[in-house]
C-alpha atoms as a PDB file:
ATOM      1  CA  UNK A   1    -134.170 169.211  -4.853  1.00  0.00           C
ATOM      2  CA  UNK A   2    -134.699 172.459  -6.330  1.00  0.00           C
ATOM      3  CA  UNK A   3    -134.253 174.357  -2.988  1.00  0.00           C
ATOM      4  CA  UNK A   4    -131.136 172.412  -2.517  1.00  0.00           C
ATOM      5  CA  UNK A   5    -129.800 173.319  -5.804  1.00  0.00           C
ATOM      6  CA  UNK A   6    -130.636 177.204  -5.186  1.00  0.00           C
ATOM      7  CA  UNK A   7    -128.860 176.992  -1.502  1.00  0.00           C
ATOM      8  CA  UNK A   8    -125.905 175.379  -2.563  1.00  0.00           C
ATOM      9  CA  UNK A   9    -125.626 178.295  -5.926  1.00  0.00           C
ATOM     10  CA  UNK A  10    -126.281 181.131  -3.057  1.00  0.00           C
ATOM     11  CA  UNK A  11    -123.779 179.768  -0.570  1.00  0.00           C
ATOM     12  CA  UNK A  12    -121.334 179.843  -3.740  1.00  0.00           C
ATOM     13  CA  UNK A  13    -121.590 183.079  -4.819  1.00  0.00           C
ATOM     14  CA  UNK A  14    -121.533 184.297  -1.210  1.00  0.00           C
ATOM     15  CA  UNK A  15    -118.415 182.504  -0.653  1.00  0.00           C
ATOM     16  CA  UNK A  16    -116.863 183.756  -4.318  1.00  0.00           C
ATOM     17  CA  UNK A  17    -117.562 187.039  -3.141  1.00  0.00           C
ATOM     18  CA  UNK A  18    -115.723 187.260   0.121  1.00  0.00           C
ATOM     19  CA  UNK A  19    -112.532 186.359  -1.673  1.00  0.00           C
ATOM     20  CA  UNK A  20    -112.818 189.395  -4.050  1.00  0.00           C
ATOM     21  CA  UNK A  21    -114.041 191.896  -1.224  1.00  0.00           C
ATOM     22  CA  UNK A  22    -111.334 193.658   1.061  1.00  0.00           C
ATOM     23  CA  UNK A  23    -113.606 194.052   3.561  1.00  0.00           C
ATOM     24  CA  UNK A  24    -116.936 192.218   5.159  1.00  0.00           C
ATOM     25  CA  UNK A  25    -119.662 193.913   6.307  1.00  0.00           C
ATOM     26  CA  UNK A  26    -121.132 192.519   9.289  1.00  0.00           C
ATOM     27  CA  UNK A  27    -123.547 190.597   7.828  1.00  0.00           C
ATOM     28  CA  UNK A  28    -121.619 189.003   5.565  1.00  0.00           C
ATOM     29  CA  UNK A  29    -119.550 188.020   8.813  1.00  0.00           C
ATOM     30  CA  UNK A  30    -122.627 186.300  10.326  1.00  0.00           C
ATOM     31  CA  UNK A  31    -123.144 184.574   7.085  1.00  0.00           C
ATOM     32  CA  UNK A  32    -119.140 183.207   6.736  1.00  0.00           C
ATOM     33  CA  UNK A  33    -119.431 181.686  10.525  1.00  0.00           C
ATOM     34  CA  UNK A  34    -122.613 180.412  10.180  1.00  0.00           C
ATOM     35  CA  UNK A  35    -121.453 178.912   6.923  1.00  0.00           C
ATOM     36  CA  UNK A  36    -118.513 177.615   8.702  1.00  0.00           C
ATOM     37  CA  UNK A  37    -120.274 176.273  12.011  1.00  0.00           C
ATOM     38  CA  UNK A  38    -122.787 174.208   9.651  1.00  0.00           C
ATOM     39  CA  UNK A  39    -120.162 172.280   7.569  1.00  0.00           C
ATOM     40  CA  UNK A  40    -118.316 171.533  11.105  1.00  0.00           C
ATOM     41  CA  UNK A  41    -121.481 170.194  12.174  1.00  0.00           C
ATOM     42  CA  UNK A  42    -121.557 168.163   9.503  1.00  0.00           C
ATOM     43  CA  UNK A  43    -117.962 166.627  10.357  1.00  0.00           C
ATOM     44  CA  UNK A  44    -118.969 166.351  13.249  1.00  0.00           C
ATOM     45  CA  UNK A  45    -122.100 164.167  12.847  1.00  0.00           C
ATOM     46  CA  UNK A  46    -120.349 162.025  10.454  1.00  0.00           C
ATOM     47  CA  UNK A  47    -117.115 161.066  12.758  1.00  0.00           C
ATOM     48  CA  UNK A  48    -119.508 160.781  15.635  1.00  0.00           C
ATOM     49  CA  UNK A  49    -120.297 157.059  14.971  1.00  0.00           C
ATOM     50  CA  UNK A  50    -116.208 156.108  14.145  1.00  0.00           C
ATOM     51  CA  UNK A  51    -115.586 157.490  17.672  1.00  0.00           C
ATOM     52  CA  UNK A  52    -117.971 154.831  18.544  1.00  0.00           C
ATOM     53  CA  UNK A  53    -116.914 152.050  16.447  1.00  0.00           C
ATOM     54  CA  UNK A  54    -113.448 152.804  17.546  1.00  0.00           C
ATOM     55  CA  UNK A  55    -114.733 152.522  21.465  1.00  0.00           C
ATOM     56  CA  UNK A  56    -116.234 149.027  21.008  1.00  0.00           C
ATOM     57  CA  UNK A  57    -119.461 151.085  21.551  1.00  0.00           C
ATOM     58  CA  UNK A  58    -121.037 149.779  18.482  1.00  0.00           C
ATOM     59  CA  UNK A  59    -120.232 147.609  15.897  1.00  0.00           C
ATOM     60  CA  UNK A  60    -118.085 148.293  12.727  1.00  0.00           C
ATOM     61  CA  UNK A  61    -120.876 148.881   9.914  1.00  0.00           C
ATOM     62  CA  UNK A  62    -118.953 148.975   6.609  1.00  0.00           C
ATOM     63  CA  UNK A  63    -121.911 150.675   4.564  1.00  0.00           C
ATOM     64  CA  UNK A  64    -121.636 153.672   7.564  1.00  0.00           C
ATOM     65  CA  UNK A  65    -118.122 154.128   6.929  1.00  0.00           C
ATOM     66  CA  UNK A  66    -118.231 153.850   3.198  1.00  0.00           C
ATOM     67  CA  UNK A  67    -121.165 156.388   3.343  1.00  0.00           C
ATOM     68  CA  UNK A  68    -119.123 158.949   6.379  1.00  0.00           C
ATOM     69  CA  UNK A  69    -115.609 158.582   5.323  1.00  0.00           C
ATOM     70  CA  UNK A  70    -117.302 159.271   1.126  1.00  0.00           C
ATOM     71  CA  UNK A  71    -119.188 162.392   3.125  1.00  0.00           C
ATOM     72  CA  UNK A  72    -115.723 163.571   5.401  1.00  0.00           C
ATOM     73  CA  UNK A  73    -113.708 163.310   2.223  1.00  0.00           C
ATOM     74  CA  UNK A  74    -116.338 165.784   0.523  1.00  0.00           C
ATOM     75  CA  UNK A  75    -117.291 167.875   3.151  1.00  0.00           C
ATOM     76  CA  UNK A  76    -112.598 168.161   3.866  1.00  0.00           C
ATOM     77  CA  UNK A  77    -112.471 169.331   0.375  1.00  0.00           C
ATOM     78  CA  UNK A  78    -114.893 172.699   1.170  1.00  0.00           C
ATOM     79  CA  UNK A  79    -113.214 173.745   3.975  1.00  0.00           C
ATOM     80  CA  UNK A  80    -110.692 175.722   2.961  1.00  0.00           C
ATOM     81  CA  UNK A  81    -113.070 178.049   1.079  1.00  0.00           C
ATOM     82  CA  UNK A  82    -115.535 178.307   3.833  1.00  0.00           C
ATOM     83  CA  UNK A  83    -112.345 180.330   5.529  1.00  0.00           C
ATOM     84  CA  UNK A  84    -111.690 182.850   2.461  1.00  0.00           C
ATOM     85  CA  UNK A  85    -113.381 184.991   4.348  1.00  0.00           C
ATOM     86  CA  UNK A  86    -111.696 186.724   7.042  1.00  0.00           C
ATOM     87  CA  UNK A  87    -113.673 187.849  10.274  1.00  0.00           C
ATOM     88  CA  UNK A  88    -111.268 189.237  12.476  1.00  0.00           C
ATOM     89  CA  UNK A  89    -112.484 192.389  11.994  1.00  0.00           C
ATOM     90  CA  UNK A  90    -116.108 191.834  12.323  1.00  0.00           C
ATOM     91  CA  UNK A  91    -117.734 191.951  15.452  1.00  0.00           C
ATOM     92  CA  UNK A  92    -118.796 187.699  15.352  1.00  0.00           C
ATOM     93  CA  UNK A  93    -118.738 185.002  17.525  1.00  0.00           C
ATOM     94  CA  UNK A  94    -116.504 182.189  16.446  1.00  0.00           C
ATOM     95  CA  UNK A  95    -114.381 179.608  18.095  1.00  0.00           C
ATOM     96  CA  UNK A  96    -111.672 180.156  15.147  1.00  0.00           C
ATOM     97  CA  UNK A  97    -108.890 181.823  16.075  1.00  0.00           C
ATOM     98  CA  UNK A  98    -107.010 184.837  14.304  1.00  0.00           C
ATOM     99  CA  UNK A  99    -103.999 182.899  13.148  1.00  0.00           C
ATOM    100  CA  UNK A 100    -105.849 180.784  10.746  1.00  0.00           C
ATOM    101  CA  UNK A 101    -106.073 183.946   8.088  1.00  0.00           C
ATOM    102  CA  UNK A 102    -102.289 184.368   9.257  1.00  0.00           C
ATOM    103  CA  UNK A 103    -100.963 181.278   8.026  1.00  0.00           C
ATOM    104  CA  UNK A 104    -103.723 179.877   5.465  1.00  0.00           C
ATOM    105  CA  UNK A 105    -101.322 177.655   4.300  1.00  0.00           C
ATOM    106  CA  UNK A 106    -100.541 175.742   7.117  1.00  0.00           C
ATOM    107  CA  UNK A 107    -104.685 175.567   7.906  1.00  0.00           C
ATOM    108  CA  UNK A 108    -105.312 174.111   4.113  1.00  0.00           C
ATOM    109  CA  UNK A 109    -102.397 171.743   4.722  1.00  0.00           C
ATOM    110  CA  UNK A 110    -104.379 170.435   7.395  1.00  0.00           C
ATOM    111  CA  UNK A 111    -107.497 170.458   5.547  1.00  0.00           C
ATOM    112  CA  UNK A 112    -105.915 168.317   3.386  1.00  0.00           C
ATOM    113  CA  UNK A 113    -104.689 165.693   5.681  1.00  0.00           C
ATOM    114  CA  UNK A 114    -108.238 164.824   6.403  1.00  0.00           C
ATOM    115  CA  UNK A 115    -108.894 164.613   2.823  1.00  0.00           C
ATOM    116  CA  UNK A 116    -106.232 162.191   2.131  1.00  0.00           C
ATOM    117  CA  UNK A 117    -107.091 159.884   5.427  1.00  0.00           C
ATOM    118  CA  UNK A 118    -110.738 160.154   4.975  1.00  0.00           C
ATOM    119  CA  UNK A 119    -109.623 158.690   1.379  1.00  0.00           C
ATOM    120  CA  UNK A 120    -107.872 156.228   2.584  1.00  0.00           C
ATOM    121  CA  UNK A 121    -110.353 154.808   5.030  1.00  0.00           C
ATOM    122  CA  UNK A 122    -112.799 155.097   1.980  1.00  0.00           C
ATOM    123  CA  UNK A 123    -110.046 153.205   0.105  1.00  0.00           C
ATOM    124  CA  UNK A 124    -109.864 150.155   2.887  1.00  0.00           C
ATOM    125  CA  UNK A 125    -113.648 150.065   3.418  1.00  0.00           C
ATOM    126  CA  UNK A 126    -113.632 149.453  -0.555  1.00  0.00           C
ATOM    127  CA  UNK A 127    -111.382 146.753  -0.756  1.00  0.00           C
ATOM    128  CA  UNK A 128    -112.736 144.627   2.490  1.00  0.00           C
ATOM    129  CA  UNK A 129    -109.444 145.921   4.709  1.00  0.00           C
ATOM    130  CA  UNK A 130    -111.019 145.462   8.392  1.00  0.00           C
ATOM    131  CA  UNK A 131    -107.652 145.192  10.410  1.00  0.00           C
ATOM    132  CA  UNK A 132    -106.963 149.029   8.823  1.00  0.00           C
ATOM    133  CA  UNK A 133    -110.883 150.331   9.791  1.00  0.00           C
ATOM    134  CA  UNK A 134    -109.830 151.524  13.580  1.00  0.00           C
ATOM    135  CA  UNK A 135    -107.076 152.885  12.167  1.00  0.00           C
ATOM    136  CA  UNK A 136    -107.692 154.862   9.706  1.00  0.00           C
ATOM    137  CA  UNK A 137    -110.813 155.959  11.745  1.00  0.00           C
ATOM    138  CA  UNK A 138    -108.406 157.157  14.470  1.00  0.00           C
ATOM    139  CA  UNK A 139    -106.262 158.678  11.775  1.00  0.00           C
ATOM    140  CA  UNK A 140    -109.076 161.212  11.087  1.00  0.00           C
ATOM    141  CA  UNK A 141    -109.610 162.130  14.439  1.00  0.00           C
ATOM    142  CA  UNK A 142    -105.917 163.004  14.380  1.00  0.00           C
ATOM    143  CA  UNK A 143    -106.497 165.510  11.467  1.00  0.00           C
ATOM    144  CA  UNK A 144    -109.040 167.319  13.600  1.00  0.00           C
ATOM    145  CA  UNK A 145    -107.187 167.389  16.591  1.00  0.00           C
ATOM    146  CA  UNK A 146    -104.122 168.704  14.510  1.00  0.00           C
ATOM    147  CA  UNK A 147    -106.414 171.931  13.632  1.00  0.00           C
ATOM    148  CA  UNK A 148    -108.117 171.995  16.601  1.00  0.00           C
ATOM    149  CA  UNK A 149    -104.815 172.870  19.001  1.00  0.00           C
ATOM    150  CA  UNK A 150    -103.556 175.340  16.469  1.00  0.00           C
ATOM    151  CA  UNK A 151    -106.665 177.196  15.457  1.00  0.00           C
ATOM    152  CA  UNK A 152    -109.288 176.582  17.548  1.00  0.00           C
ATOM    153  CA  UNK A 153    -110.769 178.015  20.922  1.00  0.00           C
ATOM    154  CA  UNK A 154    -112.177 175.618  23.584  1.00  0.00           C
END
């Protein structure tokens, strides 16, 4: 617990500092993508079994999406800070492309789209609303693919 307390503190105060630096060193570069590709791999691993519900692949599990869509609507809320920090200049490999420090404002209006449906699938979970599950599952997956096609590369 400790640990996790002391990574989470450190990831802060490396993130609070990119947004007061004008430049990154390269390191701090590595650290910002690395940062970035972890809490996309954690969206990732919690929409992975809606993409299945929604299939018919497995069965809709209320208690998973309570728990994922309580985790998406979390992990939504970070991402905008985990892109403070602007790599273009840094020699890095990342699938985001250059526009998203262009027009932050359209990327954190995005971010927030998958807060509000990941809050509203939380929402219908909560109050027993199974005809809205597939949904509001599929609504998510819009979010991402809304940010994918505009700022990221396949």
């Amino acid at each position: 617990m400790l640990k996790s307390v002391t990574l989470i503190a450190a990831s802060t105060i490396l993130l609070a500092s990119f947004s007061t630096s004008a430049a990154l060193s390269d390191k701090q570069a590595k650290n910002a993508v690395e940062f970035r590709k972890s809490i996309f791999q954690l969206v990732k691993s919690n929409v992975g079994p809606f993409g299945a519900m929604v299939k018919g692949q497995m069965p809709i599990d209320e208690a998973l999406i309570e728990k994922n869509a309580t985790r998406l609507h979390q992990l939504s809320l970070m991402l905008p800070d985990y892109f403070v920090a602007d790599t273009r200049s840094n020699d890095v490999q990342t699938s985001a492309l250059d526009k998203i420090w262009d027009n932050q404002g359209d990327f954190n209006y995005k971010a927030q789209n998958m807060t509000t449906k990941s809050k509203e699938l939380l929402d219908a979970v909560q109050n027993k609303q199974s005809d809205e599950y597939v949904g509001k599952m599929r609504a998510i997956f819009g979010t991402c693919k809304a940010c994918h096609d505009d700022y990221k590369a396949d």
